[in-house]
N, C-alpha and C. Protein backbone atom coordinates (compact mmCIF):
# COMPACT_ATOMS: atom_id res chain seq x y z
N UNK A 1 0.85 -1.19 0.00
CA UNK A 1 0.00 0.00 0.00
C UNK A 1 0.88 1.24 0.00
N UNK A 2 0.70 2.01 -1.23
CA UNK A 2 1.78 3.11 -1.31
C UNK A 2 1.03 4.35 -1.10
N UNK A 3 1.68 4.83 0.36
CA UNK A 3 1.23 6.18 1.21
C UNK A 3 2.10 7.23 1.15
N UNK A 4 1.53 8.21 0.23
CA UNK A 4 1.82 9.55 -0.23
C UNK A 4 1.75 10.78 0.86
N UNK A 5 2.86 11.63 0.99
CA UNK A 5 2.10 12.51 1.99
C UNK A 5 3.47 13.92 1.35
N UNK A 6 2.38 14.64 0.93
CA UNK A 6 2.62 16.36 0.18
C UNK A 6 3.31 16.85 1.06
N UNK A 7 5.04 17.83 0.76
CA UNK A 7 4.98 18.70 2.16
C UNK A 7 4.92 19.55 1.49
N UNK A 8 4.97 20.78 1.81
CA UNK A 8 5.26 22.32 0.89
C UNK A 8 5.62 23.41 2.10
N UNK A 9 6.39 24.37 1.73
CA UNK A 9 6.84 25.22 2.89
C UNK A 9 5.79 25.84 3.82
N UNK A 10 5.79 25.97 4.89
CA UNK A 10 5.67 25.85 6.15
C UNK A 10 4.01 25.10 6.26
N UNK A 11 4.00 24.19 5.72
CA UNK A 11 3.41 22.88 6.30
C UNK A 11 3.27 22.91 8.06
N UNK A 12 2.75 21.92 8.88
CA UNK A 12 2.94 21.57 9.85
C UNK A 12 3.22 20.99 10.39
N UNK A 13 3.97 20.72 11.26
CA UNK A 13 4.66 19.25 11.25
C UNK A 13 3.84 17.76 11.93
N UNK A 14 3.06 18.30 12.90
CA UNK A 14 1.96 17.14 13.38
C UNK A 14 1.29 16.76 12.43
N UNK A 15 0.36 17.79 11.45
CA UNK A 15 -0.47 17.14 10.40
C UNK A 15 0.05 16.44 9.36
N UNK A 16 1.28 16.15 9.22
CA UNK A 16 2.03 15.16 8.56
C UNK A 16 2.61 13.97 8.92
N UNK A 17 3.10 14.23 10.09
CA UNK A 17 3.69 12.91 11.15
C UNK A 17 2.13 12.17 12.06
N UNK A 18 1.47 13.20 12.54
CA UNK A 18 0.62 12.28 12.73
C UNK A 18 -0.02 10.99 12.56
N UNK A 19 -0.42 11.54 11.03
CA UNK A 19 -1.08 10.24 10.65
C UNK A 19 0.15 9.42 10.23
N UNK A 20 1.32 9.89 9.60
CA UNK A 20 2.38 8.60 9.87
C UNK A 20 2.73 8.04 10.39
N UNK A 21 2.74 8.00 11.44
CA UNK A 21 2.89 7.60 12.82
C UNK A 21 1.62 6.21 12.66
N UNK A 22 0.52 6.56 12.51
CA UNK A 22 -0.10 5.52 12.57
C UNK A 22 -0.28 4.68 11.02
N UNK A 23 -0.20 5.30 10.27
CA UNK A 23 -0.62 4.71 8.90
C UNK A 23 1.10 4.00 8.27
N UNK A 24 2.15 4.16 9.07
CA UNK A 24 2.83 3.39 8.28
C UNK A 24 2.70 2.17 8.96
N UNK A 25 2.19 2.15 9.70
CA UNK A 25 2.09 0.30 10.51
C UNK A 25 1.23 -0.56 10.15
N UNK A 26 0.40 0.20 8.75
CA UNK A 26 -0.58 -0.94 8.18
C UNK A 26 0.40 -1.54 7.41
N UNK A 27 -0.52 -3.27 7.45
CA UNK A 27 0.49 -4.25 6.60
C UNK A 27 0.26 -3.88 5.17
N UNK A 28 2.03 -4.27 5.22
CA UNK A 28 2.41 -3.83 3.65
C UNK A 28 2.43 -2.42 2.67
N UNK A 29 2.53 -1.37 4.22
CA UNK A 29 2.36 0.11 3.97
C UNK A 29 3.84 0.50 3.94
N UNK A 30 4.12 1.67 2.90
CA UNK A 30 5.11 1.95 2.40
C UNK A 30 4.90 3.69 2.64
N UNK A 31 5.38 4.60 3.00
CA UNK A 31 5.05 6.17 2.84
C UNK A 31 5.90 6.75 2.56
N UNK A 32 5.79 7.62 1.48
CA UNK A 32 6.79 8.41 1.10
C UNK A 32 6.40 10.21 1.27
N UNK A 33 7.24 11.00 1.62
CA UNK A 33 7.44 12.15 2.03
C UNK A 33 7.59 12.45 0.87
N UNK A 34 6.77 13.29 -0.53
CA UNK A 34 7.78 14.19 -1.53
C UNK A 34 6.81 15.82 -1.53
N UNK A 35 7.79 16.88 -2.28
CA UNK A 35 7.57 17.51 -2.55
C UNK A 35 8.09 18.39 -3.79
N UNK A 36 7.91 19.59 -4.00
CA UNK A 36 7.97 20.22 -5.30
C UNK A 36 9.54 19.50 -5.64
N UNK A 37 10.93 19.93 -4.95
CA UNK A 37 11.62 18.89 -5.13
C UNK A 37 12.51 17.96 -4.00
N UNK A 38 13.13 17.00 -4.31
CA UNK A 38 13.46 16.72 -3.16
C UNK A 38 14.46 17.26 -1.97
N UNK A 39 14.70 16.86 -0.91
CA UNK A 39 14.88 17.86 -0.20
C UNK A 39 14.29 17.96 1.39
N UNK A 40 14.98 18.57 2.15
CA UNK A 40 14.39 19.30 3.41
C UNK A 40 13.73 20.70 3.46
N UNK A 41 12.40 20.19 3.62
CA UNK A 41 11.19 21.38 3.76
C UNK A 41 11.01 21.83 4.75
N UNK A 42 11.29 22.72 5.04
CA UNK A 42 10.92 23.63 6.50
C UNK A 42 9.15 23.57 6.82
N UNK A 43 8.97 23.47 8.25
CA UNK A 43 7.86 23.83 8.24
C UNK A 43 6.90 25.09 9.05
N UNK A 44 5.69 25.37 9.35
CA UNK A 44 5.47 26.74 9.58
C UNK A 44 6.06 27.61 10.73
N UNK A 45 7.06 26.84 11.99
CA UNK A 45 8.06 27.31 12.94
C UNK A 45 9.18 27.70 12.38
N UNK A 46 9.51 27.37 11.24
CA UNK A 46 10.85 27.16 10.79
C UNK A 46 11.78 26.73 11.78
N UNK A 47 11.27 25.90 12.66
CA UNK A 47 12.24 24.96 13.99
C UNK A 47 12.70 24.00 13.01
N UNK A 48 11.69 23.37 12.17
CA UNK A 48 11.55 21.64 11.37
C UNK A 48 11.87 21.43 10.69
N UNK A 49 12.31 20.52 10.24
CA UNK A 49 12.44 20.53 8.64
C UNK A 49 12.27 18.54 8.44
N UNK A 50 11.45 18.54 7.72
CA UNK A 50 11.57 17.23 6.81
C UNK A 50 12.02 16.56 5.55
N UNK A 51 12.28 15.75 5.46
CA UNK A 51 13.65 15.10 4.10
C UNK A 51 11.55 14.73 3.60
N UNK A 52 11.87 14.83 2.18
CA UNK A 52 11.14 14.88 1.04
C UNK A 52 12.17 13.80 0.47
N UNK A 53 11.71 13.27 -0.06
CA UNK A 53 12.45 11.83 -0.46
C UNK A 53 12.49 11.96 -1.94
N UNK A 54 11.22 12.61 -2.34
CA UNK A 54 10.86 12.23 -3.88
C UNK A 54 10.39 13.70 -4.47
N UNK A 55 10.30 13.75 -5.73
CA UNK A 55 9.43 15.34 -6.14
C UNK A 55 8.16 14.83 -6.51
N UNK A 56 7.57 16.13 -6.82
CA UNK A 56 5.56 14.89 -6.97
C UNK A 56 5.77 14.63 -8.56
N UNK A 57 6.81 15.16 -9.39
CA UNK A 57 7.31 14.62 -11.05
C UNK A 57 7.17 12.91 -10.67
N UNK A 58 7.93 12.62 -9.81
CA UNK A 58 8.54 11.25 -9.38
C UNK A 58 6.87 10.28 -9.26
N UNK A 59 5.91 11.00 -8.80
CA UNK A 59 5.11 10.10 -8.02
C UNK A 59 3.79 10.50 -8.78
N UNK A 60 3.18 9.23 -9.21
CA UNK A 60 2.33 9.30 -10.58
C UNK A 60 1.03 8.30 -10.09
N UNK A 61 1.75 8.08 -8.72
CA UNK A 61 -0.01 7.13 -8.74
C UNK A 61 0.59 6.88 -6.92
N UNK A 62 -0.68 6.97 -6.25
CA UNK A 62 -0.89 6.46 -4.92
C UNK A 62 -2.40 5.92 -3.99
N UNK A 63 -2.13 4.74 -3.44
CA UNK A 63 -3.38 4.34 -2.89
C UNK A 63 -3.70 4.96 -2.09
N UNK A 64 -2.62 6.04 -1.20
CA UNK A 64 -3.56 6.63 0.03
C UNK A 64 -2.47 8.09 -0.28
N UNK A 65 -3.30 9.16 -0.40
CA UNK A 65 -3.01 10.61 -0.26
C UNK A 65 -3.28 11.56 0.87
N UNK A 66 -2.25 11.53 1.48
CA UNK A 66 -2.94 12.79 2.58
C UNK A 66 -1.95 14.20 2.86
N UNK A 67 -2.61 14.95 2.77
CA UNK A 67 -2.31 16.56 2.82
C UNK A 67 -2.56 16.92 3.89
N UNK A 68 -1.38 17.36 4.69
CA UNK A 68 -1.40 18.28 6.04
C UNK A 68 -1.41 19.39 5.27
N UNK A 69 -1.70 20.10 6.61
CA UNK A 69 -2.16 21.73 6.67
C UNK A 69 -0.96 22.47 7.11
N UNK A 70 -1.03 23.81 7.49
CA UNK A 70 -0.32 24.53 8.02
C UNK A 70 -0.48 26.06 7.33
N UNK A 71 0.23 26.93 7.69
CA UNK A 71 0.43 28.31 6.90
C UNK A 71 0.35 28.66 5.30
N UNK A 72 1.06 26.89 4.99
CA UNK A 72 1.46 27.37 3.65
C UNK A 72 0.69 26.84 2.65
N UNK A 73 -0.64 26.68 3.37
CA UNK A 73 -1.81 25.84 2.16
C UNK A 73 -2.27 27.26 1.56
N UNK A 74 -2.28 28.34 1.94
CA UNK A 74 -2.78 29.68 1.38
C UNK A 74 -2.39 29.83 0.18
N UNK A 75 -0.89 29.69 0.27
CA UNK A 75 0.15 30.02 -1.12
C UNK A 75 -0.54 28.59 -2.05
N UNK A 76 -0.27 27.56 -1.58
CA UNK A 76 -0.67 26.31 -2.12
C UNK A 76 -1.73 26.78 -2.77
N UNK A 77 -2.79 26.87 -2.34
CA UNK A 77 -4.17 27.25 -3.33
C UNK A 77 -4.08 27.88 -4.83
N UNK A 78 -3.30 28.68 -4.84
CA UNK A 78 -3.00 29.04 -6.00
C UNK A 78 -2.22 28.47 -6.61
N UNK A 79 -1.14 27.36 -6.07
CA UNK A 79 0.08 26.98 -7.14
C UNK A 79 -0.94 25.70 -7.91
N UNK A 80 -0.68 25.80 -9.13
CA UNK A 80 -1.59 25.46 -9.61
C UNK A 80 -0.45 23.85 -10.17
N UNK A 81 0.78 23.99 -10.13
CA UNK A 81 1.22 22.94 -10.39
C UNK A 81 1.24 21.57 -9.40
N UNK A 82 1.02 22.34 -8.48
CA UNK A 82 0.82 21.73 -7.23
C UNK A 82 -0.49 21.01 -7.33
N UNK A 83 -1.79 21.73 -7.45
CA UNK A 83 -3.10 21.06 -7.52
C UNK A 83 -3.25 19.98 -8.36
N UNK A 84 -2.66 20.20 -9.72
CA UNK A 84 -2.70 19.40 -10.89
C UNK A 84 -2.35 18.17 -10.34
N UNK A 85 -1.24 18.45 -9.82
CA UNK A 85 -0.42 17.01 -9.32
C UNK A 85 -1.76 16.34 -8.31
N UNK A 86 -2.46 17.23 -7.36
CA UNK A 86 -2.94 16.71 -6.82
C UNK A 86 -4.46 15.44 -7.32
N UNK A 87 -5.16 16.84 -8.52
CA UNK A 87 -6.00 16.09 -8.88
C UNK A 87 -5.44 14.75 -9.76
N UNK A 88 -4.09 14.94 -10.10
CA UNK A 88 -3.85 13.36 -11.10
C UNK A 88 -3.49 12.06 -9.86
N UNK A 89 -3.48 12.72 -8.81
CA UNK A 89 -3.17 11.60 -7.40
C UNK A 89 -4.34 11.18 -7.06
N UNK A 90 -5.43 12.12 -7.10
CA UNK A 90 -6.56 11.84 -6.64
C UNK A 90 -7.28 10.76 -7.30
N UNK A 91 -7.28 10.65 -8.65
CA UNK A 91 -7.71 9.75 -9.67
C UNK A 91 -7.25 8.64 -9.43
N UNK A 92 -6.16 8.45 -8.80
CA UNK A 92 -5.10 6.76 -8.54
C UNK A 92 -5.63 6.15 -7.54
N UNK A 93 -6.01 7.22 -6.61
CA UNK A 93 -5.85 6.77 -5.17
C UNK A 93 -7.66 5.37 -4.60
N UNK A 94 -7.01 4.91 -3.51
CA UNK A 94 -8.21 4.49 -2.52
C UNK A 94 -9.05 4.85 -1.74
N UNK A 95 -8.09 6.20 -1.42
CA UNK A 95 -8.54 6.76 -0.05
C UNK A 95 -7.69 8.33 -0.62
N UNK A 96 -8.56 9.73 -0.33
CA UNK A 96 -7.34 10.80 -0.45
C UNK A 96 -7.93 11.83 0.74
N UNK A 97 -7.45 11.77 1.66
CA UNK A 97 -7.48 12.18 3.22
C UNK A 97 -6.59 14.13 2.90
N UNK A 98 -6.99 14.42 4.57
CA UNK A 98 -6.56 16.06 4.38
C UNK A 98 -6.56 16.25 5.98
N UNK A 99 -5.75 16.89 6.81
CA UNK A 99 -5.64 16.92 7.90
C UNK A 99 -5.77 18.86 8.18
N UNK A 100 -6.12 19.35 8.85
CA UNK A 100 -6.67 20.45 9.37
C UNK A 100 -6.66 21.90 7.89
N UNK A 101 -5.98 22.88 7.60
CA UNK A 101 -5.94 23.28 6.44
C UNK A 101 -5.99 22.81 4.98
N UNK A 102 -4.93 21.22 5.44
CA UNK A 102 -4.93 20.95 4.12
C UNK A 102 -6.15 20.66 3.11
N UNK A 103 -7.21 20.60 4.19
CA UNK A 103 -8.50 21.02 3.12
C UNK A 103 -8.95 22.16 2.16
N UNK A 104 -7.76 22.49 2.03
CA UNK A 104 -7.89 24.12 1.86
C UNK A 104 -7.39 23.56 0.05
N UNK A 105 -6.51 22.78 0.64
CA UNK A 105 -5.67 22.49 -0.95
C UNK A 105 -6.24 21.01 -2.01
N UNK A 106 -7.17 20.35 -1.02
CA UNK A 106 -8.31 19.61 -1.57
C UNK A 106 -9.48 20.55 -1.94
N UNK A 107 -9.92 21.24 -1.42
CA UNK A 107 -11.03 22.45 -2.18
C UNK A 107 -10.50 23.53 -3.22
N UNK A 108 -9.37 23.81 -2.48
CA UNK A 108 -8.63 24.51 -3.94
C UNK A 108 -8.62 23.66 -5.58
N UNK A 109 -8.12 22.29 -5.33
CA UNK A 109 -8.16 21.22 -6.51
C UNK A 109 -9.31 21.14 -6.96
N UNK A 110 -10.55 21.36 -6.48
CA UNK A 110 -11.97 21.28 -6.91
C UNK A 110 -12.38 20.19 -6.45
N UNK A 111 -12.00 19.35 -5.65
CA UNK A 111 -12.38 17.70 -5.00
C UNK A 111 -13.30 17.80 -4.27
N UNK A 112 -13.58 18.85 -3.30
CA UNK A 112 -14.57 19.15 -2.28
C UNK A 112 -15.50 19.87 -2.71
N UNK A 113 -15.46 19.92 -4.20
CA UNK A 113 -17.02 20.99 -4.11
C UNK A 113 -18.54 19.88 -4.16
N UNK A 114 -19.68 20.77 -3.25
CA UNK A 114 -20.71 19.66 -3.13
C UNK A 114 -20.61 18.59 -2.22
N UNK A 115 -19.14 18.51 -1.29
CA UNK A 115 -19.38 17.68 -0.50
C UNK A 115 -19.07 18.68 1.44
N UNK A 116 -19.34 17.73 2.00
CA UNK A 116 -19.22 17.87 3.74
C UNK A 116 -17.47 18.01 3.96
N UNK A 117 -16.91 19.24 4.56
CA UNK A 117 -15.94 18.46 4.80
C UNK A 117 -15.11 19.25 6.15
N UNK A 118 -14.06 18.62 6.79
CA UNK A 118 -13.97 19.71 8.27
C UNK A 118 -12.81 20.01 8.02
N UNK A 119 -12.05 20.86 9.04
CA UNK A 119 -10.96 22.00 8.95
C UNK A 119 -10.56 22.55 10.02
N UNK A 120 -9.65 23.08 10.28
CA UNK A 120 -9.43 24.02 11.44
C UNK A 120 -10.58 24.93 11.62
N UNK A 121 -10.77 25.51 12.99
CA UNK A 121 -12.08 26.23 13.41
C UNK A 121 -12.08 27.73 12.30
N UNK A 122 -10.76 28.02 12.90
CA UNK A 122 -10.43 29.53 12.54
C UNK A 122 -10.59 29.47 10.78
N UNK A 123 -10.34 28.51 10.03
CA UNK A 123 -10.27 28.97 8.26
C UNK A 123 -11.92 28.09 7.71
N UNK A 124 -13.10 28.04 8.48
CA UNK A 124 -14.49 27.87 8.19
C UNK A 124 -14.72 28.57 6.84
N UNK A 125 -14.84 29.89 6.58
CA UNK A 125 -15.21 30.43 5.37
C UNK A 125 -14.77 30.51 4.24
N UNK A 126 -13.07 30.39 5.01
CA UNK A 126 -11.89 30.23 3.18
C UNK A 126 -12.77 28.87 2.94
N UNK A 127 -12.62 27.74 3.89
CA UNK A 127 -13.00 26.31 3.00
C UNK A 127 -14.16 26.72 1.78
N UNK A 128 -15.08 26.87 2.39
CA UNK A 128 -16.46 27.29 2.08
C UNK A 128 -16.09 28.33 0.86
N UNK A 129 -15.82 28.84 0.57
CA UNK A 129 -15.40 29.42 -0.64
C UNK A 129 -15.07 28.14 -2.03
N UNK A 130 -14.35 26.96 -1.55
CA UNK A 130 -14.28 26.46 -2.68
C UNK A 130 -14.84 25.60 -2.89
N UNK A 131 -16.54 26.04 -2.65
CA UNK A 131 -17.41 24.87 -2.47
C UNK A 131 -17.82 23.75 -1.70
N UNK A 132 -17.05 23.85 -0.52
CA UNK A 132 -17.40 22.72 0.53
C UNK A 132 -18.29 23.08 1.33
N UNK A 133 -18.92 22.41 1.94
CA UNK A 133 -20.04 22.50 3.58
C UNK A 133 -19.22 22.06 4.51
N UNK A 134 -19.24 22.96 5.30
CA UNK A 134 -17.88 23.24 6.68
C UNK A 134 -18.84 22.02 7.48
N UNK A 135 -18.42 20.86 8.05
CA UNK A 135 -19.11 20.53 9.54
C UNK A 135 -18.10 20.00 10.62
N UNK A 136 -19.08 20.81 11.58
CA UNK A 136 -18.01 20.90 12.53
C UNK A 136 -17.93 19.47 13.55
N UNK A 137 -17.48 18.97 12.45
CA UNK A 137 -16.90 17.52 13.18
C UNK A 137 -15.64 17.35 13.28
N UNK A 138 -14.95 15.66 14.00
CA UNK A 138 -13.79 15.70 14.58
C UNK A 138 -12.92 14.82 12.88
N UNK A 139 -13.51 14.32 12.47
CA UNK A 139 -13.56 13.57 11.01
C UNK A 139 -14.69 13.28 10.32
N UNK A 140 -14.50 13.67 9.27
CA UNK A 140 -15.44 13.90 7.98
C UNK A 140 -15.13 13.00 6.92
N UNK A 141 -16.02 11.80 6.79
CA UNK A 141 -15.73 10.92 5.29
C UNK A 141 -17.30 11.01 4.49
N UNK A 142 -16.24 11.85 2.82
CA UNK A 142 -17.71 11.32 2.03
C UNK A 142 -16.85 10.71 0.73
N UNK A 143 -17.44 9.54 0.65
CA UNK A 143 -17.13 8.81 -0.36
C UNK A 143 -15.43 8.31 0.09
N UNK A 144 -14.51 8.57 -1.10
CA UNK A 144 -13.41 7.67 -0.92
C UNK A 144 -12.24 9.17 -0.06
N UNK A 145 -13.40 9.91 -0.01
CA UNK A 145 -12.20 11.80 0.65
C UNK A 145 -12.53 11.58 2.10
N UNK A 146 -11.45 11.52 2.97
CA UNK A 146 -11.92 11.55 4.62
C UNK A 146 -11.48 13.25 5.00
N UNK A 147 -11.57 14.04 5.21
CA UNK A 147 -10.68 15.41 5.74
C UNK A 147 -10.91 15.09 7.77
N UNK A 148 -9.74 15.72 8.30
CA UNK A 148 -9.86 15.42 9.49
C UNK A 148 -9.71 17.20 9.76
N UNK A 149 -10.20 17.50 11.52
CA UNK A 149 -9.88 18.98 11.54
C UNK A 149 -8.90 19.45 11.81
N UNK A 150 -8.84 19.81 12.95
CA UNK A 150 -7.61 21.11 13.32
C UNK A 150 -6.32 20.12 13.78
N UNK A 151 -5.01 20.38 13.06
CA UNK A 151 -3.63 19.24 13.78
C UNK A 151 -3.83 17.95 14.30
N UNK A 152 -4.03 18.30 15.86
CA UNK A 152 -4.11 16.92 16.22
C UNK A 152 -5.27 15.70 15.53
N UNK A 153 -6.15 16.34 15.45
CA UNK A 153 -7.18 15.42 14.66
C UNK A 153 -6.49 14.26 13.65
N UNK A 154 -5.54 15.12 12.77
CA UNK A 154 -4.72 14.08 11.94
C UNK A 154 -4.66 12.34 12.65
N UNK A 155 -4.22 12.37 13.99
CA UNK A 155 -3.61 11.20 14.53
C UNK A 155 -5.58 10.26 14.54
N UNK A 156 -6.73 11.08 14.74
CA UNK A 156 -8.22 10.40 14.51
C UNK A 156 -8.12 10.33 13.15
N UNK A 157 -8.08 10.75 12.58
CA UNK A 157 -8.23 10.39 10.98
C UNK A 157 -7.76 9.43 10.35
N UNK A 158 -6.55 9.12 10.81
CA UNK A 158 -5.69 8.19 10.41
C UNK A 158 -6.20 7.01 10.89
N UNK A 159 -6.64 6.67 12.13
CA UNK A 159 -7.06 5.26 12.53
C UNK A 159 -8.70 5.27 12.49
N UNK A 160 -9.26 6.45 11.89
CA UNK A 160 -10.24 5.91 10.78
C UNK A 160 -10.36 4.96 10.04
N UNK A 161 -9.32 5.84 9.40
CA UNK A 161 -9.11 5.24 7.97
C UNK A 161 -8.32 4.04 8.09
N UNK A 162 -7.07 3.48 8.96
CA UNK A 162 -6.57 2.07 9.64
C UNK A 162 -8.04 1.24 9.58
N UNK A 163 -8.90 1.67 10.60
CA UNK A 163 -10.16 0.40 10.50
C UNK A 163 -10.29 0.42 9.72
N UNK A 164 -11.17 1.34 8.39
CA UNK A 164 -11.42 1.05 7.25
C UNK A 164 -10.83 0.23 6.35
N UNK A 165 -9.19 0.34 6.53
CA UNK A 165 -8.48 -0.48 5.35
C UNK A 165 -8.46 -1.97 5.88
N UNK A 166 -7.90 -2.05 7.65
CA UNK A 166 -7.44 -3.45 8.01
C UNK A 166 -8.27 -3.83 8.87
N UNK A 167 -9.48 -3.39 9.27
CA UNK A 167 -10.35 -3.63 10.04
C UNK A 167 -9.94 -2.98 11.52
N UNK A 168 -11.12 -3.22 12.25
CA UNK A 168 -11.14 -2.31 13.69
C UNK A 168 -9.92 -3.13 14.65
N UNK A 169 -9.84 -4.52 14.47
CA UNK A 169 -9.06 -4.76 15.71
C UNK A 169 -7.59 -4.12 15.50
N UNK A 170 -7.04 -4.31 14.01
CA UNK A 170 -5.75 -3.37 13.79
C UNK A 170 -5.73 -1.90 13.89
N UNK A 171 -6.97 -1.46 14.09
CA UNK A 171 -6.41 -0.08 14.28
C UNK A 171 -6.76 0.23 15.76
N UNK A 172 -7.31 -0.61 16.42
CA UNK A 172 -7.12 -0.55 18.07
C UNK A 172 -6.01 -0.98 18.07
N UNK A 173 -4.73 -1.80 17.64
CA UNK A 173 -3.84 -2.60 17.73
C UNK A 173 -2.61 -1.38 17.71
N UNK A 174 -2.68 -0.42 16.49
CA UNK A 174 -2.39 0.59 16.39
C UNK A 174 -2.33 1.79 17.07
N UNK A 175 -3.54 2.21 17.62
CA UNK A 175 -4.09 2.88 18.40
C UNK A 175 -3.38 2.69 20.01
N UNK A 176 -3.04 1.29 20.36
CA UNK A 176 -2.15 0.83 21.45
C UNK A 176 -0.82 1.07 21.03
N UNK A 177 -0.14 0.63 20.57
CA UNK A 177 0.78 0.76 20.02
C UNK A 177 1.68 2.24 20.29
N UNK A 178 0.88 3.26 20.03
CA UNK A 178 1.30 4.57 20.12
C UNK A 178 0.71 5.31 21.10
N UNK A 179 -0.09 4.43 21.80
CA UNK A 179 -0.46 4.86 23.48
C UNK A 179 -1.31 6.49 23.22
N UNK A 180 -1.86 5.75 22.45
CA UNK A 180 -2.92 7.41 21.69
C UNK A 180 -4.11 6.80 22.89
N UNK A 181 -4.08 7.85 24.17
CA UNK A 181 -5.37 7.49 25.11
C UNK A 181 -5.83 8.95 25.58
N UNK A 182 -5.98 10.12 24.84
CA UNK A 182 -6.14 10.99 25.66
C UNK A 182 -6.73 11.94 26.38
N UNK A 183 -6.03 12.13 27.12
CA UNK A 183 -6.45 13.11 28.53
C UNK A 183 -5.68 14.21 28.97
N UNK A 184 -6.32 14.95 28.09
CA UNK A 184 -5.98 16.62 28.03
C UNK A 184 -6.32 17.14 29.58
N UNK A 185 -5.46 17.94 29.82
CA UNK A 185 -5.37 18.54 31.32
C UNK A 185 -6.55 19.71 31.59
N UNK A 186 -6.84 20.37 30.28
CA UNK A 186 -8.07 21.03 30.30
C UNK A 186 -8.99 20.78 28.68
N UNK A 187 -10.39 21.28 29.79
CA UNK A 187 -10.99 20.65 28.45
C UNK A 187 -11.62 22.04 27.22
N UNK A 188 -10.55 22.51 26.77
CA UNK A 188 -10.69 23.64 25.75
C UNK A 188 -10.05 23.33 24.36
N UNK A 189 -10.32 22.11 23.77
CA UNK A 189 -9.86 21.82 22.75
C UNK A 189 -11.12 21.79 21.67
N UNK A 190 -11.70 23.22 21.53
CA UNK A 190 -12.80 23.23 20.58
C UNK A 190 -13.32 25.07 21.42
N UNK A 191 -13.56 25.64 19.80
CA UNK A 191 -13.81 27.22 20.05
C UNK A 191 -15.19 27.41 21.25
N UNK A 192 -15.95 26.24 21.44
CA UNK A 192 -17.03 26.05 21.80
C UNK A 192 -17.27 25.62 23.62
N UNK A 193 -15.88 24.88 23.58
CA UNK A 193 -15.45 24.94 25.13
C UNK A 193 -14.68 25.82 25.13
N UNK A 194 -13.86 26.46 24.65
CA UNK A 194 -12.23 27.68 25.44
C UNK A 194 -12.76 28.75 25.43
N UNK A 195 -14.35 29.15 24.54
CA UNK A 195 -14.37 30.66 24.64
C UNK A 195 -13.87 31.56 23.95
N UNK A 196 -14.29 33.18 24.04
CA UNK A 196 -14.18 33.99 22.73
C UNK A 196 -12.37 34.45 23.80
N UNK A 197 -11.92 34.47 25.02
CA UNK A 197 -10.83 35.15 25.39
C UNK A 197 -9.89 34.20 25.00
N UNK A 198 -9.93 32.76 25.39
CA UNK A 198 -9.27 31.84 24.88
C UNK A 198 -8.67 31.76 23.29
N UNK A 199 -10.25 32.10 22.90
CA UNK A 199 -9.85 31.97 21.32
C UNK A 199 -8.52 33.11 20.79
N UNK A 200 -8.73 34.38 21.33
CA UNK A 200 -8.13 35.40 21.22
C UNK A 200 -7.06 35.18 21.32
N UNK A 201 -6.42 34.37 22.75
CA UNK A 201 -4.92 34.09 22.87
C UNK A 201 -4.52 33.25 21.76
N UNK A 202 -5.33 32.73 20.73
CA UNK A 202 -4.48 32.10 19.93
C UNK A 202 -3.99 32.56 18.37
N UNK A 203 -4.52 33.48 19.07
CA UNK A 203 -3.97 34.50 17.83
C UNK A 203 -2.27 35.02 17.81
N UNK A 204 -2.19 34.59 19.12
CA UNK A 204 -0.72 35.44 19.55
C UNK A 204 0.16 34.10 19.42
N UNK A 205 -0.06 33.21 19.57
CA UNK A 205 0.63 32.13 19.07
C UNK A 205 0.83 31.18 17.78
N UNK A 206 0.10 31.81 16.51
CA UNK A 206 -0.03 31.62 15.14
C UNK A 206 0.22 32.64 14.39
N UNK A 207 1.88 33.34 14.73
CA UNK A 207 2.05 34.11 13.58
C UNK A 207 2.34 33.53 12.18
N UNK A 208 1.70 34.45 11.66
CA UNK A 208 1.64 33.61 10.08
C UNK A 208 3.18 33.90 9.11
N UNK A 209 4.03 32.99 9.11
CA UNK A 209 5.92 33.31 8.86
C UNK A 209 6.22 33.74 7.84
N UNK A 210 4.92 33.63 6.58
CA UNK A 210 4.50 34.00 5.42
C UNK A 210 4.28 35.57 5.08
N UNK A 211 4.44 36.69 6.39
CA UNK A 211 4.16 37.65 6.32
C UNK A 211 5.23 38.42 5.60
């Protein structure tokens, strides 16, 4: 099973490792890191950087596609060489997944128009611009497109989509494995529990590096 995963500059680094973390442990799963070319891609801290193994020239067909998010899906939307690549991945694939923004660059491609699909809280209306219905769920599957929401979500999305491919007991198997049990110290992980002051502070901690 050959698992594709897009980086592009300042990406994020959870919504990419996340679901790797769990999706390379399906049997007979293979994942490759590429981007525009190969290389170490910084991502939206510029702390990170990830080895890109391959360019997307290189990579012409994949069973499972997934696009993290971060800062730099904005620019993404418009690179249009980028989308292309995406919609000719999309056509190959089994499954083509999107972790918090990167829905931004699945609706940009035109994949999401007419369907349900979720996102980070804060970018609701960009989605919705390229034809999607925002819902505010924790994972969103219609048809063979799963989108998951904001970062961490990536690591739920992924063992979604684990049951789906190898059934439920491997992706509880999985799910152990990486001791994914959690218990957040407070419970403000949604605009709906933290509040409009909460929300505010997180403005001060998402400067956008793109400025």
């Amino acid at each position: 099973m050959d698992i594709v995963i897009p980086i592009f500059p300042y990406f994020t680094a959870l919504d990419a490792i996340g679901p790797y973390e769990v999706l390379r442990s399906l049997p007979g799963a293979t994942v490759t890191f590429a981007a525009a070319t190969p290389g170490i891609v910084r991502t939206d801290s510029r702390m990170v950087g990830l080895q890109a193994d391959a360019s997307f020239a290189e990579i012409e067909a994949a069973d499972i596609l997934v696009v993290p998010g971060g800062w730099g899906t904005r620019a993404a939307m418009s690179d249009e060489p980028l989308l292309d690549w995406v919609r000719r991945i999309h056509a190959t694939t089994q499954w083509t997944t999107s972790v918090c923004t990167g829905s931004l660059v699945l609706g940009a491609a035109g994949l999401l128009r007419g369907l349900k699909a979720t996102t980070h809280w804060a970018i609701t209306d960009l989605l919705e611009t390229t034809g999607a219905t925002y819902t505010a769920e924790r994972v969103v599957r219609q048809g063979k497109i799963i989108t998951g929401a904001g970062v961490s979500a990536g690591i739920d999305m992924a063992l979604t989509l684990a049951a789906e491919i190898a059934g439920e007991d491997q992706a509880k198997a999985i799910q152990l494995a990486i001791e994914y049990d959690p218990q957040p110290p407070f419970d403000a992980g949604s605009p709906a529990k933290a509040g409009p002051r909460i929300q505010a502070l997180t403005g001060m901690l998402k400067t956008d590096p793109t400025d």
